[in-house]
N, C-alpha and C. Protein backbone atom coordinates (compact mmCIF):
# COMPACT_ATOMS: atom_id res chain seq x y z
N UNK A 1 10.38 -13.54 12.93
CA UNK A 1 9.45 -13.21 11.86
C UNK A 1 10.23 -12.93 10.59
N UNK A 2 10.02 -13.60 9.71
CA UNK A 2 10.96 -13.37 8.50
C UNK A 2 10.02 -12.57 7.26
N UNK A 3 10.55 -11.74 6.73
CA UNK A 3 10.07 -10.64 5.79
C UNK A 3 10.84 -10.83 5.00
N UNK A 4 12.13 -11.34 4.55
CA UNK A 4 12.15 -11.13 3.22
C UNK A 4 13.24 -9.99 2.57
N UNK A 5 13.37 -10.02 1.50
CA UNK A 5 13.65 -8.52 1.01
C UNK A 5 13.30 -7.66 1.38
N UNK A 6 13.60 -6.54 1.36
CA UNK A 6 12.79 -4.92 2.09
C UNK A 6 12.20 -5.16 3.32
N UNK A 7 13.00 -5.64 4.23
CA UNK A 7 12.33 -6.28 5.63
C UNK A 7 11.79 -4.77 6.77
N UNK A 8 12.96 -4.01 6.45
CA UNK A 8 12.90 -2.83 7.36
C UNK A 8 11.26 -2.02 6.57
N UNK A 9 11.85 -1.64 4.88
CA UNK A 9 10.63 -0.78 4.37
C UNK A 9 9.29 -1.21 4.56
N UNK A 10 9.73 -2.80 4.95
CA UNK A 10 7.75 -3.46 4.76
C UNK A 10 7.53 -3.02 6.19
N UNK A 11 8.24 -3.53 7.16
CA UNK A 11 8.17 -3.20 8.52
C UNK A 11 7.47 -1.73 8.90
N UNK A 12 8.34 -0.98 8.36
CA UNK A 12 8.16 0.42 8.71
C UNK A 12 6.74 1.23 8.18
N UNK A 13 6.24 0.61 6.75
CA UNK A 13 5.30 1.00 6.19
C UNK A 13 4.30 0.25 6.91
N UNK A 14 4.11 -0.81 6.94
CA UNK A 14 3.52 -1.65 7.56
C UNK A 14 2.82 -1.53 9.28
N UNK A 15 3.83 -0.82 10.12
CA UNK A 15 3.70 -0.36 11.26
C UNK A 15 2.98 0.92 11.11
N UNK A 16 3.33 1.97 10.69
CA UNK A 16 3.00 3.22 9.88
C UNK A 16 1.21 3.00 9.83
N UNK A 17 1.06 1.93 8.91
CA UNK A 17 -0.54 1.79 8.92
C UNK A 17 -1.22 1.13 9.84
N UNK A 18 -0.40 0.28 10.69
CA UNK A 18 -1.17 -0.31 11.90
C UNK A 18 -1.31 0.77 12.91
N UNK A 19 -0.71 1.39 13.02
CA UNK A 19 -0.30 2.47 14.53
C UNK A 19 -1.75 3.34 14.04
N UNK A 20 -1.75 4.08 12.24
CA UNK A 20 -2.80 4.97 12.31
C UNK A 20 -4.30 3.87 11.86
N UNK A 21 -4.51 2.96 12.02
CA UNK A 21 -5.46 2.45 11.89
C UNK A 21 -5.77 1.71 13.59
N UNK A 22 -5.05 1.88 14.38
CA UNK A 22 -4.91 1.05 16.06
C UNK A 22 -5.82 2.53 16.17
N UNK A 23 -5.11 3.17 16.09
CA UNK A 23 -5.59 4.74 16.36
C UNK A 23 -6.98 5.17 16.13
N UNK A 24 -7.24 5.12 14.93
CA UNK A 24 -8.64 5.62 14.36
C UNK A 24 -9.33 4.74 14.82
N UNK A 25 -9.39 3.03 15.22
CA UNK A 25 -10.31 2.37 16.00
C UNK A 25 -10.26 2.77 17.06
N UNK A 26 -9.54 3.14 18.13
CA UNK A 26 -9.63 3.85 19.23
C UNK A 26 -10.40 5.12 18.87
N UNK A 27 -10.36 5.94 18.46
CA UNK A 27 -11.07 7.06 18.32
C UNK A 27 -12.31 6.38 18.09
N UNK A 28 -13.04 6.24 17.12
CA UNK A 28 -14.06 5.74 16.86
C UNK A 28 -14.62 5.25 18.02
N UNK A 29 -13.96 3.78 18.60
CA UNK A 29 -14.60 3.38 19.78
C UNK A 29 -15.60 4.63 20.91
N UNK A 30 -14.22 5.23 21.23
CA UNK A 30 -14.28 6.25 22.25
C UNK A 30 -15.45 7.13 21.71
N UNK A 31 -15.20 7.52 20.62
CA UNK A 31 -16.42 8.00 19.63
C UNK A 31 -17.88 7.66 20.15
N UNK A 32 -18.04 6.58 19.31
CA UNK A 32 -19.14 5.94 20.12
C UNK A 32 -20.04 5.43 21.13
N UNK A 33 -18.76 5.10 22.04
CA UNK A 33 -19.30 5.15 24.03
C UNK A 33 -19.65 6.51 24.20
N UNK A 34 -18.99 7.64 24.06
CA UNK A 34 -19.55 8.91 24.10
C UNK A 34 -20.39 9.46 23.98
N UNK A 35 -21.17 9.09 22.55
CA UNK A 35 -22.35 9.14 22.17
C UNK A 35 -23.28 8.09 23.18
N UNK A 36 -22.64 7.33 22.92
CA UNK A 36 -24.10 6.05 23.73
C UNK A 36 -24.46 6.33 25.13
N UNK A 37 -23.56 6.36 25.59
CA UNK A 37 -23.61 6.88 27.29
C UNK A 37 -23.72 8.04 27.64
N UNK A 38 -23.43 8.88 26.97
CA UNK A 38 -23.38 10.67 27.52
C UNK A 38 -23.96 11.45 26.70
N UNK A 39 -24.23 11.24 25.50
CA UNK A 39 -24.87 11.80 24.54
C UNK A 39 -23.95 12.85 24.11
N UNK A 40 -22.62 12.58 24.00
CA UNK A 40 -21.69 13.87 23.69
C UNK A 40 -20.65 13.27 22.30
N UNK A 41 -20.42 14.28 21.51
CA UNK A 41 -20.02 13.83 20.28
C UNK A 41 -17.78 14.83 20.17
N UNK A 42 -17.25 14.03 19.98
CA UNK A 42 -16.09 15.19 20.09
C UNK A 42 -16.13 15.74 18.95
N UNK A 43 -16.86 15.34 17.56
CA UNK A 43 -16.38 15.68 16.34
C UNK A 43 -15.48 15.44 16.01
N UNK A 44 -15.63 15.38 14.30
CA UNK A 44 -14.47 15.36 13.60
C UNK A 44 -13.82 14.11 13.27
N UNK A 45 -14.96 12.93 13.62
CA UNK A 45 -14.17 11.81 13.88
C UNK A 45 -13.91 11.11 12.67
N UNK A 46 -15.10 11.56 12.11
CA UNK A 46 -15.22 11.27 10.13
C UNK A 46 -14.13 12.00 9.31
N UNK A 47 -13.95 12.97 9.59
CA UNK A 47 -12.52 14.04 9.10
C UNK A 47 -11.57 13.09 9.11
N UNK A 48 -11.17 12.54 10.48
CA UNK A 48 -10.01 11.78 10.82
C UNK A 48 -9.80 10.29 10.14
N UNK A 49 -10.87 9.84 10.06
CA UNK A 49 -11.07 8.48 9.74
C UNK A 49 -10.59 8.56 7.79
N UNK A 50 -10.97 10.00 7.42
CA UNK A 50 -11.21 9.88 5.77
C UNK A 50 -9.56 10.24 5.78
N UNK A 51 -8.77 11.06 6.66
CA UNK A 51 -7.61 11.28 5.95
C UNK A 51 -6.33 10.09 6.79
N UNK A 52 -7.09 8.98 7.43
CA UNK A 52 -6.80 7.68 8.08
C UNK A 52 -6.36 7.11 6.77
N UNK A 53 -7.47 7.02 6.42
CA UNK A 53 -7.52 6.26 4.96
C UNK A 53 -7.04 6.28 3.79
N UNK A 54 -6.80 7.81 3.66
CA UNK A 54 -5.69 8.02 2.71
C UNK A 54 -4.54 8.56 2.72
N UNK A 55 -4.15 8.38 3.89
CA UNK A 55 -2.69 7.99 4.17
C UNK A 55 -2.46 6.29 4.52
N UNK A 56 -3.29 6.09 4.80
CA UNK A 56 -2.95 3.99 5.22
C UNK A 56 -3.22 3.40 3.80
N UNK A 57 -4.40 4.11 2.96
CA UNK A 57 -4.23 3.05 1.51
C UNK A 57 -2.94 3.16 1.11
N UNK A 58 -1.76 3.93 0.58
CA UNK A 58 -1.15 4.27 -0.24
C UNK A 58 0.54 3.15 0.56
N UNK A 59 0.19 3.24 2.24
CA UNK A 59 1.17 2.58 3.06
C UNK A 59 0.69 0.90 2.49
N UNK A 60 -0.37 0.66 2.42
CA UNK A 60 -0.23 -0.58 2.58
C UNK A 60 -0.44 -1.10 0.72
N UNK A 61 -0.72 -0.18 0.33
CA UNK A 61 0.34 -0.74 -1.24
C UNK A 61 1.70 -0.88 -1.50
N UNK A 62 2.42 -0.44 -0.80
CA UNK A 62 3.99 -0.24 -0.53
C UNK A 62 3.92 -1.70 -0.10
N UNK A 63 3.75 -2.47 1.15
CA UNK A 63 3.51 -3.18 1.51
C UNK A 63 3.12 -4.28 0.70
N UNK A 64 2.18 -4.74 -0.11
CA UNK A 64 1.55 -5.25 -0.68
C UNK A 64 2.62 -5.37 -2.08
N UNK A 65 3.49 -4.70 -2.57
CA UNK A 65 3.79 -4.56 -3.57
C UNK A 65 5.20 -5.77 -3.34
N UNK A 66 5.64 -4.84 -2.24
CA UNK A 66 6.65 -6.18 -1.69
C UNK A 66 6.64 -7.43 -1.46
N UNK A 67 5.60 -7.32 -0.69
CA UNK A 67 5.57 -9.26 -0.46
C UNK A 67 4.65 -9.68 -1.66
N UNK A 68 4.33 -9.00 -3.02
CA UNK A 68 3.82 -9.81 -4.42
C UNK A 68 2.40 -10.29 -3.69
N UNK A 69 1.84 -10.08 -2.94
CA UNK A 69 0.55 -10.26 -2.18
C UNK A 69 -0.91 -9.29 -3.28
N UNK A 70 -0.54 -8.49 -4.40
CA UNK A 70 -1.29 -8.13 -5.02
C UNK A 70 -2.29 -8.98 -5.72
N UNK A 71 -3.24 -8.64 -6.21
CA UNK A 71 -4.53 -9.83 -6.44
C UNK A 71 -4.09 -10.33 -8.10
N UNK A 72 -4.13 -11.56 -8.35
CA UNK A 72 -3.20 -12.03 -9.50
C UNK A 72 -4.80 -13.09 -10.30
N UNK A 73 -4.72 -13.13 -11.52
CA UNK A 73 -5.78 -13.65 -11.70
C UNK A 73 -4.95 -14.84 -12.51
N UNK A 74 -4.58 -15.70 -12.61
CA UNK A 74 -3.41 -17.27 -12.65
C UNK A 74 -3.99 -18.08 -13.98
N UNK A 75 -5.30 -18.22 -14.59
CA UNK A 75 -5.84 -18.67 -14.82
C UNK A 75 -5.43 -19.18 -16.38
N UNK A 76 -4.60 -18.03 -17.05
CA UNK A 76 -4.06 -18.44 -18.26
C UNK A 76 -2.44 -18.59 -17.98
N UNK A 77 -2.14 -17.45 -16.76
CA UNK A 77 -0.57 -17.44 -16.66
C UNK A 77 -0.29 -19.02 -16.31
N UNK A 78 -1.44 -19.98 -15.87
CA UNK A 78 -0.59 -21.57 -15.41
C UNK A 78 0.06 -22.15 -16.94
N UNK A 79 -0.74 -21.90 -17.82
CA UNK A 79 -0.33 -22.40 -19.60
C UNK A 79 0.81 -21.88 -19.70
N UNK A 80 1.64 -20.68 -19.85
CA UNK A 80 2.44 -20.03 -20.07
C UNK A 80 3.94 -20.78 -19.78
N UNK A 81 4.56 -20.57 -20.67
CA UNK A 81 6.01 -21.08 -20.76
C UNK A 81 6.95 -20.53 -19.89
N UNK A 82 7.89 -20.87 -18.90
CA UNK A 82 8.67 -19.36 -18.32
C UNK A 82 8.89 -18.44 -18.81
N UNK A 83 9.66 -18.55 -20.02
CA UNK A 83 9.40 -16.83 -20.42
C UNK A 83 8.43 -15.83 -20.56
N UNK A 84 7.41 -16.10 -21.01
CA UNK A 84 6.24 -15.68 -21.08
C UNK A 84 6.00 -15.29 -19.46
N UNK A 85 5.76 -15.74 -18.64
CA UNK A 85 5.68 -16.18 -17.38
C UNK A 85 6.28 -14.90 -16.74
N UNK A 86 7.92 -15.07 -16.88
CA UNK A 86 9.04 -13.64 -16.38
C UNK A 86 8.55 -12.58 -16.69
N UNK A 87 7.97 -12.54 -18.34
CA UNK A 87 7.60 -11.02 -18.96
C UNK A 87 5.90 -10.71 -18.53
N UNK A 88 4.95 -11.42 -18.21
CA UNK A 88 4.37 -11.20 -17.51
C UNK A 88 4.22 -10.72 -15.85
N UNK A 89 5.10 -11.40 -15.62
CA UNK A 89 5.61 -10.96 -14.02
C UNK A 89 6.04 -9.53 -13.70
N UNK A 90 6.91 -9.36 -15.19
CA UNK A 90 7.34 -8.08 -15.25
C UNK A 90 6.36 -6.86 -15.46
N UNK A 91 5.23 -7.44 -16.62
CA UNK A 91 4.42 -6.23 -16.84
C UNK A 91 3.37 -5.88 -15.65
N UNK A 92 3.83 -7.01 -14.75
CA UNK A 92 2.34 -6.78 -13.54
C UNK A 92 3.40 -5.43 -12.65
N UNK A 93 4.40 -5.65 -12.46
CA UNK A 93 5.18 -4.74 -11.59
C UNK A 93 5.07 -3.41 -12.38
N UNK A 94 5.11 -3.52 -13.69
CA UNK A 94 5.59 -2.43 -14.50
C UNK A 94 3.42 -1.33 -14.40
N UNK A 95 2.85 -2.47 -14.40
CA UNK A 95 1.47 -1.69 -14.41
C UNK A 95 1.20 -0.73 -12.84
N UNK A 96 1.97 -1.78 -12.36
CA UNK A 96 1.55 -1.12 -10.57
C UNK A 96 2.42 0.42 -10.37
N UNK A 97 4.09 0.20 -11.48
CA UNK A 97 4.76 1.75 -11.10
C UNK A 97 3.95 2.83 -12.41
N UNK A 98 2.99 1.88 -12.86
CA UNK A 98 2.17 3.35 -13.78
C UNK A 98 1.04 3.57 -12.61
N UNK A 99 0.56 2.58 -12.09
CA UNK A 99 -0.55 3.39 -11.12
C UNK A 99 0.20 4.40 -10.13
N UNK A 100 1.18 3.91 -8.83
CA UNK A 100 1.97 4.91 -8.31
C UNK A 100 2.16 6.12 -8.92
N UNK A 101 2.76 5.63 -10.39
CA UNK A 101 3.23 7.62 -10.76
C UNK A 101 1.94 8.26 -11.06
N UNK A 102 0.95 7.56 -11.28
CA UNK A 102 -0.44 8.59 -11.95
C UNK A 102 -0.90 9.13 -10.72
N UNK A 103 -0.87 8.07 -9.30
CA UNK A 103 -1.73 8.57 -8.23
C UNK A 103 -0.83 9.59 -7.67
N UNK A 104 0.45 9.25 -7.53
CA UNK A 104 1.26 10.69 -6.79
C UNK A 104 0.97 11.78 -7.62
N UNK A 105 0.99 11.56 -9.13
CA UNK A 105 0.64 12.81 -9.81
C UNK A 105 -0.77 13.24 -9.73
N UNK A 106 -1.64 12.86 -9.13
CA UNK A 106 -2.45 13.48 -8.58
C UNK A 106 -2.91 14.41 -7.63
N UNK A 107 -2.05 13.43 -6.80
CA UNK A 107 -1.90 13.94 -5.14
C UNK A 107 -0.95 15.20 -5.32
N UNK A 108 -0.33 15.01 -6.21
CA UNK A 108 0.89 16.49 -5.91
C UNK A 108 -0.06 17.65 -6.68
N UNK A 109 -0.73 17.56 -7.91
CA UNK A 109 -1.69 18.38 -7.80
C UNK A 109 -2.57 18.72 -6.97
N UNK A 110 -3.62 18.01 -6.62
CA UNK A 110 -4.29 18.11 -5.68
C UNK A 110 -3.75 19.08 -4.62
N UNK A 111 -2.37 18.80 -3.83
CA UNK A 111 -1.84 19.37 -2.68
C UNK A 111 -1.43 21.06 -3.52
N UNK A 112 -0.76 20.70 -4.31
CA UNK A 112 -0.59 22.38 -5.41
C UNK A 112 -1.91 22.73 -4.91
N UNK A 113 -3.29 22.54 -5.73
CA UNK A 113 -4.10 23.47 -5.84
C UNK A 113 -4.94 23.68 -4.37
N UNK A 114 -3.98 23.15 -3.24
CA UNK A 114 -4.84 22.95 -1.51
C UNK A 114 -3.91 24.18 -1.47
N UNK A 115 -2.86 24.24 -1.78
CA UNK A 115 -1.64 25.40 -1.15
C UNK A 115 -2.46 26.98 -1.75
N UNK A 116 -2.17 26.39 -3.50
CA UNK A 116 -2.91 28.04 -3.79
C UNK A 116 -4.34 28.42 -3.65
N UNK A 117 -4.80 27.66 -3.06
CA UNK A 117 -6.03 28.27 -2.63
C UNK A 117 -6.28 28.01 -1.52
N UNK A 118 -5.18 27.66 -0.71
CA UNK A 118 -5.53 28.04 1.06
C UNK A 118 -6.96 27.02 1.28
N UNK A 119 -6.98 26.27 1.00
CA UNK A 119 -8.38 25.23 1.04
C UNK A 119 -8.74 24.85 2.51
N UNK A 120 -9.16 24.62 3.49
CA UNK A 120 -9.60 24.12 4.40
C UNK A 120 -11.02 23.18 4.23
N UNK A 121 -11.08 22.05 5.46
CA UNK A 121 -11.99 21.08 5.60
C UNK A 121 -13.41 21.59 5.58
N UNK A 122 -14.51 21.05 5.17
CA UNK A 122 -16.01 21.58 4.99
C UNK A 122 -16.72 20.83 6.31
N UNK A 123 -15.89 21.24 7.71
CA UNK A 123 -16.00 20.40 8.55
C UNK A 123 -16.05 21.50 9.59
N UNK A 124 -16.75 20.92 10.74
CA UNK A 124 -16.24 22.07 12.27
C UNK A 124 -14.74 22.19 12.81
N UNK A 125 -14.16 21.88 12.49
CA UNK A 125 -12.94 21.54 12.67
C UNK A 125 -12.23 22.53 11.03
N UNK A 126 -12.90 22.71 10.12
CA UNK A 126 -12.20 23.92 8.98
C UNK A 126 -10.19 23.43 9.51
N UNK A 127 -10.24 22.22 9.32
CA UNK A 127 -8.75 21.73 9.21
C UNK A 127 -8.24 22.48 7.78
N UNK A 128 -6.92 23.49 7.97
CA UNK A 128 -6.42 23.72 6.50
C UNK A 128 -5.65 22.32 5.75
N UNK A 129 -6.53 21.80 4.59
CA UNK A 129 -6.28 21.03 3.97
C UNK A 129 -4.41 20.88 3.30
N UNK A 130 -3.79 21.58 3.62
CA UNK A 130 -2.53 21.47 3.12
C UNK A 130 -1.18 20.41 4.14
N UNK A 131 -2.11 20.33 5.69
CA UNK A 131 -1.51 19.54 6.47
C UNK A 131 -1.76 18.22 5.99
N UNK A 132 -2.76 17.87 5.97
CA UNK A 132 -3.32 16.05 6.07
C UNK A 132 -2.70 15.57 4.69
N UNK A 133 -3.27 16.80 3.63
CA UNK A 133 -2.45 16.32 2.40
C UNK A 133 -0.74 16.00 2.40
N UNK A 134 -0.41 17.24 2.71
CA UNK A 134 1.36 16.91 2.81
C UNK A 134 1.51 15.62 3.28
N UNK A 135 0.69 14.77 4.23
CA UNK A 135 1.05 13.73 5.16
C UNK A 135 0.55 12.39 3.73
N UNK A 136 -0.50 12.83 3.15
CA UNK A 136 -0.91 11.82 1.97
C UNK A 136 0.09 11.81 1.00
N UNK A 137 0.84 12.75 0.89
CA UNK A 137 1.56 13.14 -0.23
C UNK A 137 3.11 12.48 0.22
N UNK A 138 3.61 12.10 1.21
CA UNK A 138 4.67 11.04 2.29
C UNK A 138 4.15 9.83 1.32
N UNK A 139 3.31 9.47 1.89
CA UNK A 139 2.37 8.45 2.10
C UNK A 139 2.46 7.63 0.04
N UNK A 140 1.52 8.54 -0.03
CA UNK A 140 2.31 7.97 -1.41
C UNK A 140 3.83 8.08 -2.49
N UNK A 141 4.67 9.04 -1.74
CA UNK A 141 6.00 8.57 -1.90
C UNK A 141 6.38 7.18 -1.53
N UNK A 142 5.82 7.03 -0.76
CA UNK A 142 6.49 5.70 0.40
C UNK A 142 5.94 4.55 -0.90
N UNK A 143 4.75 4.39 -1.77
CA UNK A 143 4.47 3.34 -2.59
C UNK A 143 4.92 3.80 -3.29
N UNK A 144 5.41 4.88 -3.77
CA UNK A 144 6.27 4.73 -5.26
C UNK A 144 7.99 4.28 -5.10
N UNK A 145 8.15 4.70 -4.84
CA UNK A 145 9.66 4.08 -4.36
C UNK A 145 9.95 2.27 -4.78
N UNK A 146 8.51 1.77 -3.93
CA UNK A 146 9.47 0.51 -4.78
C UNK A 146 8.73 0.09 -5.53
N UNK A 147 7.08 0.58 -5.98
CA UNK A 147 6.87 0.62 -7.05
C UNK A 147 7.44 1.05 -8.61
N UNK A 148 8.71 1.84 -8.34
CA UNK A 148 9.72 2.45 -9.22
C UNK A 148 10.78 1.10 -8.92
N UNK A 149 11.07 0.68 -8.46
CA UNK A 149 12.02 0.10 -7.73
C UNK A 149 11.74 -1.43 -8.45
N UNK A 150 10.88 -2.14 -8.47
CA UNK A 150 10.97 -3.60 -8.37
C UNK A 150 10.42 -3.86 -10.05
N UNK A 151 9.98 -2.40 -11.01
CA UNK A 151 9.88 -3.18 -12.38
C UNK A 151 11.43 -3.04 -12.82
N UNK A 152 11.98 -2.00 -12.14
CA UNK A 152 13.50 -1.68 -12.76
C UNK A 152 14.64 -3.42 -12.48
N UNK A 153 14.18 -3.66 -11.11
CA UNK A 153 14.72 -5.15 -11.04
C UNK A 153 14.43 -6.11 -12.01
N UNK A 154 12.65 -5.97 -12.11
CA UNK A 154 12.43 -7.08 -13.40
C UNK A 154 13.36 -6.80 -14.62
N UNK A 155 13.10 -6.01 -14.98
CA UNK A 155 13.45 -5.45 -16.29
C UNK A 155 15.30 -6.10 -16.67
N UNK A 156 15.70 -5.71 -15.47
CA UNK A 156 17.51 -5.84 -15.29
C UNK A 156 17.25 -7.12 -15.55
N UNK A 157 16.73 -7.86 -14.39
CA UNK A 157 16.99 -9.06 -14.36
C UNK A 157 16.51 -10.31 -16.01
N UNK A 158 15.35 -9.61 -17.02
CA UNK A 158 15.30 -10.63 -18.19
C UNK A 158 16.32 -10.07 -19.33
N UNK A 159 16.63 -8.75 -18.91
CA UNK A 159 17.44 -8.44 -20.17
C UNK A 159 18.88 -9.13 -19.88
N UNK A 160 19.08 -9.81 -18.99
CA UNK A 160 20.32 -10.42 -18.28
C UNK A 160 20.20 -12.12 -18.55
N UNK A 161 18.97 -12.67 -19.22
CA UNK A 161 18.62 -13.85 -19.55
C UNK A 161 17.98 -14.75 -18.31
N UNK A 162 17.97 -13.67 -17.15
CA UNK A 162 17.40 -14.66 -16.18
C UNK A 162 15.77 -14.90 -15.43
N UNK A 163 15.23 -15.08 -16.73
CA UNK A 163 13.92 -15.38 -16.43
C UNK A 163 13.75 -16.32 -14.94
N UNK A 164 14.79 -17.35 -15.02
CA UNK A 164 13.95 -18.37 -13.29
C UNK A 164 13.91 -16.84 -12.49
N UNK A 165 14.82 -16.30 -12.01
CA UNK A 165 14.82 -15.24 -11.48
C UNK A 165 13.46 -13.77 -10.95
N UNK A 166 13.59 -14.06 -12.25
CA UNK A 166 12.43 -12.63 -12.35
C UNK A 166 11.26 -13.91 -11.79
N UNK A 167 11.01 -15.12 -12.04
CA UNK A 167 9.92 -16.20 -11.92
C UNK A 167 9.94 -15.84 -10.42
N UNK A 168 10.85 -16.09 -9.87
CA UNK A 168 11.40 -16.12 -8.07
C UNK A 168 11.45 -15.49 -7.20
N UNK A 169 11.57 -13.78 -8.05
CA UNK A 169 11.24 -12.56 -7.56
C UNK A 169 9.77 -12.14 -7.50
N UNK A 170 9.41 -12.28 -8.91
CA UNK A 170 8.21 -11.73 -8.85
C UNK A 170 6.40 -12.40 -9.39
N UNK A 171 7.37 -13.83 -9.64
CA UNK A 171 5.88 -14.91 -9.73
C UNK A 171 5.33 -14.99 -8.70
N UNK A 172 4.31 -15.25 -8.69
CA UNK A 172 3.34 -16.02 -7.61
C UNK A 172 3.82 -16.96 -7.33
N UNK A 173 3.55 -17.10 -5.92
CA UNK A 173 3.67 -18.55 -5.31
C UNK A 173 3.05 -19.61 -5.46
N UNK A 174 3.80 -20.68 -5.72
CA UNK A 174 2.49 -21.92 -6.42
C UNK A 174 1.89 -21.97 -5.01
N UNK A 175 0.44 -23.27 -5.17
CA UNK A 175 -0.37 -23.58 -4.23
C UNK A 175 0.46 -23.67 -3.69
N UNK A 176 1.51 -25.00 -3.28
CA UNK A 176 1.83 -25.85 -2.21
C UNK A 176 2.93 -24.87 -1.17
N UNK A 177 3.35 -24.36 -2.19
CA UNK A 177 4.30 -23.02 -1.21
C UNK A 177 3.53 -21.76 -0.61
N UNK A 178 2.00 -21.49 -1.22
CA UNK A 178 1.28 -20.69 -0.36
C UNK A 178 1.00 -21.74 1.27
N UNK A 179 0.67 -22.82 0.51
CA UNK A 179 -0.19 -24.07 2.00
C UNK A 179 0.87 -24.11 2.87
N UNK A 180 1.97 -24.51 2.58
CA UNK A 180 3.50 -24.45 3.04
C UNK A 180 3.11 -22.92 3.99
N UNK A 181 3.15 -22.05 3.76
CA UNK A 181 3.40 -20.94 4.30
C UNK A 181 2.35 -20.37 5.64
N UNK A 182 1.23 -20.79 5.33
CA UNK A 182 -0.06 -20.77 5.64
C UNK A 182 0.16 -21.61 7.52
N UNK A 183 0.63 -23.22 6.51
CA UNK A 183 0.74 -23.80 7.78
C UNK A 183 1.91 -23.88 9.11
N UNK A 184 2.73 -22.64 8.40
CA UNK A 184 3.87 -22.46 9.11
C UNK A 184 3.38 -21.25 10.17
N UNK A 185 3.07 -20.33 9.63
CA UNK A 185 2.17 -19.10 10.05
C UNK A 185 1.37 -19.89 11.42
N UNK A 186 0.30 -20.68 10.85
CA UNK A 186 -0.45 -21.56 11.90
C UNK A 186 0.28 -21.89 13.17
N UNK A 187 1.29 -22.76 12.57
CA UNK A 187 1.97 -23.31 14.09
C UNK A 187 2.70 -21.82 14.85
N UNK A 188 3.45 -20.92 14.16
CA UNK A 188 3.82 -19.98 14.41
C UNK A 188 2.58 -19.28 16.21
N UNK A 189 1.34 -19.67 15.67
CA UNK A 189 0.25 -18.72 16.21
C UNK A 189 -0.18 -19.49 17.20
């Protein structure tokens, strides 16, 4: 299986959100036969599922950021000259490490004001909110890192004159190398 650059970090983030999303469908399942057949509920399953979610969104932007798999709208960038092209490439990386730093700077508030006020869940379960957060607050370290990480590459790499580069790193893949990829995947399966 070839990954690429950051083979281990995609891996690891990547696993990270499969394991707690394998998980929360198991719960759920179990969830639900419980209910259907026995009429018995364990609770809490919604608790689990919401702080599932925000620890797995933040993993699989990490993810996403790496393999350039982010949603790209192409439509004027095909006109564009390479340079234009590189410095666009660049500002898409450079927009994604302003979302990272705004959302961690959230989350680290957020977790501040869970600590000083001892906050717990509005749930049967009154989970103290300072655990699940700390684990969200990982979680989006893990996307900033190379969201910090890959505009600093762009950046190096055009002030160095090497636009193909930054094109290679961080352009989109034309069609025929997505179809290319697609149908390799296929036989792969």
């Amino acid at each position: 299986m070839e990954l690429g650059r950051h083979g281990r970090y995609k891996r690891l983030a990547a696993n990270a959100f499969g394991v707690t999303m394998l998980a929360l469908a198991a719960l759920v399942t179990l969830e639900t036969l419980l209910r259907k057949l026995f009429s018995i509920s364990i609770g809490g399953v919604d608790e689990l599922a919401g702080y599932s979610i925000a620890v797995g969104a933040p993993l699989s932007f990490a993810v996403t950021s790496l393999e350039r798999s982010h949603i790209r709208i192409n439509l004027l960038y095909l006109f564009f000259k390479p340079r234009m092209k590189a410095w666009m490439d660049a500002l898409s990386v450079l927009s994604i490490a302003v979302l990272a730093v705004l959302l961690l700077a959230f989350t680290v508030k957020t977790v501040l004001e869970t600590q000083a006020y001892q906050s717990v869940a509005q749930t049967p379960w009154a989970t103290p909110l300072i655990y699940p957060q700390s684990v969200w607050l990982v979680a989006m370290a893990v996307f900033l890192l190379p969201a910090l990480f890959l505009p600093v590459r762009a950046l190096y790499l055009l002030f160095q004159g090497r636009e193909s580069a930054v094109l290679e790193e961080f352009g989109p893949d034309s069609p025929e190398a997505e179809l290319k990829a697609e149908l390799e995947d296929l036989k792969r399966r």
